[in-house]
C-alpha atoms as a PDB file:
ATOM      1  CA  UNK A   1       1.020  27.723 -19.326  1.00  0.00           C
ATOM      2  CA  UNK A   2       2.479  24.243 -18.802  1.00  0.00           C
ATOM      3  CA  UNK A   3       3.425  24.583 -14.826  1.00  0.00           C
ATOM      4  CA  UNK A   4      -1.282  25.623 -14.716  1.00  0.00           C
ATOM      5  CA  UNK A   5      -2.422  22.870 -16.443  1.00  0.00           C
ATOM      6  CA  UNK A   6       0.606  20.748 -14.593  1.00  0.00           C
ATOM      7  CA  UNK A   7      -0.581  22.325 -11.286  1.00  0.00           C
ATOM      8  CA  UNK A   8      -4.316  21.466 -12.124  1.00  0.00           C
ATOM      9  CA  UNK A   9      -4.005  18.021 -12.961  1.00  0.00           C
ATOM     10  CA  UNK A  10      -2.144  17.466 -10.205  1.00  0.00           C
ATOM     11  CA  UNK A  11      -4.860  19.205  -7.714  1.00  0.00           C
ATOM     12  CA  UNK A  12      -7.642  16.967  -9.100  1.00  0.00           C
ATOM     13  CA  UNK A  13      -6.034  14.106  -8.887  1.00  0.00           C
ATOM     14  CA  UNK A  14      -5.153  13.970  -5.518  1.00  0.00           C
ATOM     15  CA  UNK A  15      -8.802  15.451  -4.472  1.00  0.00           C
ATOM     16  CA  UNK A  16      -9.939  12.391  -6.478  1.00  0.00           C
ATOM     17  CA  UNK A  17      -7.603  10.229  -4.024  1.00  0.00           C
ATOM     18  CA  UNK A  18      -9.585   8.744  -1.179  1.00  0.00           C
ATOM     19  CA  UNK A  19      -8.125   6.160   1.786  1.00  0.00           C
ATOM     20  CA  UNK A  20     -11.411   3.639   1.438  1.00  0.00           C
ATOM     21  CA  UNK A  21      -9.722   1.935   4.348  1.00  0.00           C
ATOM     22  CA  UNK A  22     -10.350   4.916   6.482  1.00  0.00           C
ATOM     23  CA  UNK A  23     -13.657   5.391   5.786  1.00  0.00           C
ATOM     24  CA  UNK A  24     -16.416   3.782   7.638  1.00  0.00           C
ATOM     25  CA  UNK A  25     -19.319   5.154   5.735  1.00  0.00           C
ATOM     26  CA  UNK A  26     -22.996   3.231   6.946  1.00  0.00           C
ATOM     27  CA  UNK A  27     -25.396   2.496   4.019  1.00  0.00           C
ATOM     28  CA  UNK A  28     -29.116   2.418   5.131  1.00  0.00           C
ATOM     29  CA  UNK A  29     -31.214  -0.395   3.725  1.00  0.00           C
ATOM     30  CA  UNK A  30     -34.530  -1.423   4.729  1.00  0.00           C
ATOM     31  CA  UNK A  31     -35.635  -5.404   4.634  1.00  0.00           C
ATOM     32  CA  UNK A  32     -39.097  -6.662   5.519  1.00  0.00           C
ATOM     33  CA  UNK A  33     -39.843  -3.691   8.000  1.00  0.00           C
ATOM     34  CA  UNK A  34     -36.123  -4.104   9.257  1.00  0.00           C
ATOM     35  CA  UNK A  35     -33.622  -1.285   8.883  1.00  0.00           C
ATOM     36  CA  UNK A  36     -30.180  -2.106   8.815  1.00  0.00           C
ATOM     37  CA  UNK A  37     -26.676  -0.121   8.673  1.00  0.00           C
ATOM     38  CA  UNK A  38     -24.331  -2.312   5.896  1.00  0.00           C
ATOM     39  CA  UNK A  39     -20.505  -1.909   5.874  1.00  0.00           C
ATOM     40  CA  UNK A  40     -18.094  -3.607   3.900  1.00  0.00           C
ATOM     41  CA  UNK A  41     -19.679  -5.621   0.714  1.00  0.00           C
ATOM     42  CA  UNK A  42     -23.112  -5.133   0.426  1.00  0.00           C
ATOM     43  CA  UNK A  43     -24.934  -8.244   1.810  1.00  0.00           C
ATOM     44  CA  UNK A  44     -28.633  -9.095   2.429  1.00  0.00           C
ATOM     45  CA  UNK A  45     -29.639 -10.683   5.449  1.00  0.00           C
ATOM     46  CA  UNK A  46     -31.449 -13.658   4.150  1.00  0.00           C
ATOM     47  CA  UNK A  47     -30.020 -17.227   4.781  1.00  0.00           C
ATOM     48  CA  UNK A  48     -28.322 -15.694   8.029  1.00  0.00           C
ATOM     49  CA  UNK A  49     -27.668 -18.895  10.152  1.00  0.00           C
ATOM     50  CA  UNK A  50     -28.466 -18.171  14.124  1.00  0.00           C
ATOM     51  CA  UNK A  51     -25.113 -17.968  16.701  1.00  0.00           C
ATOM     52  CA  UNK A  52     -26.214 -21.124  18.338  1.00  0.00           C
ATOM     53  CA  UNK A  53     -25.813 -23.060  14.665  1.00  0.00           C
ATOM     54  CA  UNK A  54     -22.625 -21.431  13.956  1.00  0.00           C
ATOM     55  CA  UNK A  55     -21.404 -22.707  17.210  1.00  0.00           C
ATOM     56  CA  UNK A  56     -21.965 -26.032  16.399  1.00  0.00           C
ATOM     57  CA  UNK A  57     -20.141 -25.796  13.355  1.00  0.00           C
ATOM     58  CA  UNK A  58     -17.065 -24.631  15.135  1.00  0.00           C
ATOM     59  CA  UNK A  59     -16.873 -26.932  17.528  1.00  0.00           C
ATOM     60  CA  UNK A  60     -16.264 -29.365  14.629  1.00  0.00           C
ATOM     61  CA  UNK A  61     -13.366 -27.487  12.987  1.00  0.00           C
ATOM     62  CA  UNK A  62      -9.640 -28.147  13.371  1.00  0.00           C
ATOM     63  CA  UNK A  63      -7.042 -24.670  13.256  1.00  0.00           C
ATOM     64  CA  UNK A  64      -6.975 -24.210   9.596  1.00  0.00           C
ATOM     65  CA  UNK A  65      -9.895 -25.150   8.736  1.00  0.00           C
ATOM     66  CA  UNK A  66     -12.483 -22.710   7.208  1.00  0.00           C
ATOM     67  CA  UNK A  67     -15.898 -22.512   5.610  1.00  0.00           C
ATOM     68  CA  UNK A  68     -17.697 -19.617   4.034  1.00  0.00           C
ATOM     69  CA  UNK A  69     -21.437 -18.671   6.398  1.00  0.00           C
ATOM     70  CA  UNK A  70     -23.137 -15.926   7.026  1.00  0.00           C
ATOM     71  CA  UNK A  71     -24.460 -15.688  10.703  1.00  0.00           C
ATOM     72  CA  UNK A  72     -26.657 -13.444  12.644  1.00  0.00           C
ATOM     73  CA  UNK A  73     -25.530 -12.710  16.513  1.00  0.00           C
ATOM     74  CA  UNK A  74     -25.409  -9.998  19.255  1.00  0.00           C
ATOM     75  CA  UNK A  75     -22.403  -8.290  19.778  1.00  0.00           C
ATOM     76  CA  UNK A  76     -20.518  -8.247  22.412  1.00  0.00           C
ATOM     77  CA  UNK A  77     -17.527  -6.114  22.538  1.00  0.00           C
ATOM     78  CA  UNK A  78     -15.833  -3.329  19.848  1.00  0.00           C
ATOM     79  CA  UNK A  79     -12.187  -1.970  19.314  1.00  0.00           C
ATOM     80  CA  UNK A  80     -12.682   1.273  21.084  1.00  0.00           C
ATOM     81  CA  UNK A  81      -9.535   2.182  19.105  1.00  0.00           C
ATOM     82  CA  UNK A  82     -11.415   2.932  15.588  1.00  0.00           C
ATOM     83  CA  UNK A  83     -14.174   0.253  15.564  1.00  0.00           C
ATOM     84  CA  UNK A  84     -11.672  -2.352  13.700  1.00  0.00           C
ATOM     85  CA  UNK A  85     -12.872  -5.722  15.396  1.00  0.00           C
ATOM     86  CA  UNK A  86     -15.787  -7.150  17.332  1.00  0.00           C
ATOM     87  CA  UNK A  87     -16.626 -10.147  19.261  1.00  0.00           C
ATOM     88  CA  UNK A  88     -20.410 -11.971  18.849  1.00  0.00           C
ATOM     89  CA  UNK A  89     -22.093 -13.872  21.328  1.00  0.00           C
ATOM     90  CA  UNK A  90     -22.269 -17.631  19.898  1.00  0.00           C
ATOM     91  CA  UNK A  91     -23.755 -18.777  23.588  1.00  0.00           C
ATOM     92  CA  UNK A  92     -22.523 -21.047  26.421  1.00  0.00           C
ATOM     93  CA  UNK A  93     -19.956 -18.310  27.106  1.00  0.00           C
ATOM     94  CA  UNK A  94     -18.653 -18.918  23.984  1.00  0.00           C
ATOM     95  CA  UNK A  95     -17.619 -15.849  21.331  1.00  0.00           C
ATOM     96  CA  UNK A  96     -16.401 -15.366  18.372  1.00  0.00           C
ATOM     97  CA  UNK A  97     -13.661 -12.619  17.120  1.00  0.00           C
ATOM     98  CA  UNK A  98     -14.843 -10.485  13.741  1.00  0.00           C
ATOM     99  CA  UNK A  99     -12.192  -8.558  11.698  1.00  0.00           C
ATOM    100  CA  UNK A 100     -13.253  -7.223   8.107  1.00  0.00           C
ATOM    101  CA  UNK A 101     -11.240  -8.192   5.431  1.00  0.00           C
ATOM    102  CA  UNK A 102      -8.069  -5.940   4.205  1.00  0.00           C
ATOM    103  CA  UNK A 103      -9.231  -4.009   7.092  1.00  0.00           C
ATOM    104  CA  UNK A 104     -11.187  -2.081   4.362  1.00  0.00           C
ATOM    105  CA  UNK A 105     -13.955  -1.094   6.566  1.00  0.00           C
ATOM    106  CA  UNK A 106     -15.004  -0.438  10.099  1.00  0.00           C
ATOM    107  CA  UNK A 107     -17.864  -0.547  12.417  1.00  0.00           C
ATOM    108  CA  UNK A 108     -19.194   2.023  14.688  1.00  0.00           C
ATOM    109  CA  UNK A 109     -17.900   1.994  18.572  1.00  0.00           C
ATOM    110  CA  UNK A 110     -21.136   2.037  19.789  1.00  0.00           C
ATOM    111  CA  UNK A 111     -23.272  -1.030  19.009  1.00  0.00           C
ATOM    112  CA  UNK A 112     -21.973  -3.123  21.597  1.00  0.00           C
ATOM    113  CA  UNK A 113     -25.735  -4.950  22.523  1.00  0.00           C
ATOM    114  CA  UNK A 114     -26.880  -5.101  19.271  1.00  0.00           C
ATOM    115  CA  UNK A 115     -27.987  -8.074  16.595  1.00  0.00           C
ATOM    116  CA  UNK A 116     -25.402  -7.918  13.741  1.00  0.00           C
ATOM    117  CA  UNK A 117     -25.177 -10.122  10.519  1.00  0.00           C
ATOM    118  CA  UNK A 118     -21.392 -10.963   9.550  1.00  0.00           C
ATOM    119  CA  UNK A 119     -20.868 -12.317   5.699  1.00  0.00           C
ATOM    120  CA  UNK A 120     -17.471 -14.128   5.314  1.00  0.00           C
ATOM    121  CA  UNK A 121     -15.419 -16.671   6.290  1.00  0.00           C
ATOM    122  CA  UNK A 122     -15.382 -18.428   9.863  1.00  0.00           C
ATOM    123  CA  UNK A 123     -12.208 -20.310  10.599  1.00  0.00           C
ATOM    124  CA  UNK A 124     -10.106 -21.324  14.129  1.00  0.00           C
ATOM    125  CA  UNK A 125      -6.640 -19.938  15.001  1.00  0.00           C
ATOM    126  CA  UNK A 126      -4.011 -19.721  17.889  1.00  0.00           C
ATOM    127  CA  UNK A 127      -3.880 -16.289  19.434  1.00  0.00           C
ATOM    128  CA  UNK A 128      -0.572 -15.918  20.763  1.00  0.00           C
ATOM    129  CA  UNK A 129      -0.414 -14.037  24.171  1.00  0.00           C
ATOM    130  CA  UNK A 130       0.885 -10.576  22.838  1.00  0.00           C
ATOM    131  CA  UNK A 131      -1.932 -10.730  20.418  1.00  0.00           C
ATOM    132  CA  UNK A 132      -4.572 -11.355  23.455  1.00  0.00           C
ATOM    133  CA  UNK A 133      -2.816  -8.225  25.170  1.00  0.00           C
ATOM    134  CA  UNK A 134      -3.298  -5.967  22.401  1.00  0.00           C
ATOM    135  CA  UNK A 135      -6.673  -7.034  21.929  1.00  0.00           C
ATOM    136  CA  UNK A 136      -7.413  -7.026  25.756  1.00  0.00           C
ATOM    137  CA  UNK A 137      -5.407  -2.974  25.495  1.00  0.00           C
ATOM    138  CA  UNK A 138      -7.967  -2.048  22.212  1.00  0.00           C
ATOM    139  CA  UNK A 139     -11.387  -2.908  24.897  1.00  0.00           C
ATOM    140  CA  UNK A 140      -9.997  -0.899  27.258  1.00  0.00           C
ATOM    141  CA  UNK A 141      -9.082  -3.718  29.358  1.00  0.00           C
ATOM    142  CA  UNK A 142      -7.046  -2.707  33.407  1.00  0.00           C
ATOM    143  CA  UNK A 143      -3.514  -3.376  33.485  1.00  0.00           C
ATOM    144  CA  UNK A 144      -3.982  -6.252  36.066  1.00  0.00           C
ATOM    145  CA  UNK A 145      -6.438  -7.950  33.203  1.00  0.00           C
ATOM    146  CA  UNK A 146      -4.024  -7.584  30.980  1.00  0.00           C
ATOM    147  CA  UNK A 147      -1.144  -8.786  32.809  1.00  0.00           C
ATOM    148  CA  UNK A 148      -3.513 -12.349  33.848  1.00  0.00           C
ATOM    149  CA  UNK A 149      -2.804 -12.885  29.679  1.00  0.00           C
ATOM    150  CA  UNK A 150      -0.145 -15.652  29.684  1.00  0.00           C
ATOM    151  CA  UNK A 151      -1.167 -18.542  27.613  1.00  0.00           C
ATOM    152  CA  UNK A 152      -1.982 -18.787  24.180  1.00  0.00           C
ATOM    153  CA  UNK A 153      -6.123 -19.353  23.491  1.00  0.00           C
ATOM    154  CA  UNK A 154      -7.267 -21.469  20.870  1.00  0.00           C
ATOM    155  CA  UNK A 155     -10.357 -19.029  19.236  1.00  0.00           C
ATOM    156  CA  UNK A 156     -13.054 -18.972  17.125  1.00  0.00           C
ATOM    157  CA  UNK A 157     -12.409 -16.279  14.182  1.00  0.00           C
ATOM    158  CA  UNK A 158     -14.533 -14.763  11.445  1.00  0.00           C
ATOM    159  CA  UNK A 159     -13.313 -12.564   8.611  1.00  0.00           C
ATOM    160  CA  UNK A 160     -15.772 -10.544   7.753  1.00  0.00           C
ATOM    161  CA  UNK A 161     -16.119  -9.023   4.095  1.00  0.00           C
ATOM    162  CA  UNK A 162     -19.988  -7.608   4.568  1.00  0.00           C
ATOM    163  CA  UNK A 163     -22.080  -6.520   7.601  1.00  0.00           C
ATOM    164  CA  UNK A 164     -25.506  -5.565   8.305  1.00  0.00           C
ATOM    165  CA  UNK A 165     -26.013  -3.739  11.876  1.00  0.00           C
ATOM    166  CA  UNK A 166     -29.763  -4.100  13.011  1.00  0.00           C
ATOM    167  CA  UNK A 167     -31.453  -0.508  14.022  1.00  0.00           C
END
């Protein structure tokens, strides 16, 4: 009788178990006749400064620094690997590289294009060279592209903890 119950409480306990950093599960909301997909923390899309603003701002920073915004821009690449970072569109060929914090969600592969808003923390870091490559190797980038990495890039970062996708 002791090894059933043993056996039971052990089957519902790990069918209770989930791996939230696997799961990339979209929330619908709807705001002022806008629908959005959320990820991550739930965030509203009020207060959302524009890509252009935020650009500003970083141009200021020093590495290290880092300040808390939410910002609203287009998207312009995805990790084709499991949807684990993105880059946004802050203008003047300029962009910005999005990773969600604890890597405790993801974002869909497909919404390259589209307006997103990011909730987090912006900030400016050193990417070393193998770091470039591996992010060049997640977009799918050609071996000669990849190869043309051999400098480190001073870049404009954003750790994201909420984000809205715009339907």
């Amino acid at each position: 009788m002791r090894f059933l119950t043993l056996l039971i409480i052990c089957v519902l306990t790990i069918s209770s178990c989930k791996n939230k950093s696997q799961e990339s599960e979209a929330k619908s909301t709807e705001t002022k006749d806008v629908a959005f997909a959320s990820f991550g923390k739930e965030i509203q899309s009020d207060d959302a400064i524009i890509a252009k603003s935020m650009a500003a701002h970083y141009k200021t920073m020093q590495q290290g620094d880092s300040i808390n915004s939410k910002m609203k821009a287009t998207v312009t690449n995805v990790c084709q690997a499991k949807g684990c970072w993105m880059t946004l569109d802050l203008g003047n060929d300029k962009e910005v590289m999005v990773k969600f914090k604890d890597y405790g969600f993801f974002v869909p592969k497909d919404i390259t294009g589209k307006e997103v808003v990011v909730n987090g923390k912006a900030y400016v870091k050193e990417v070393s060279v193998d770091e470039q490559r591996h992010y060049a190797e997640d977009a799918g980038k050609s071996a000669e592209e990849i190869a043309a990495i051999i400098e480190p890039k001073r870049t404009y970062s954003f750790e994201a903890d909420g984000v809205l996708v715009i339907q």
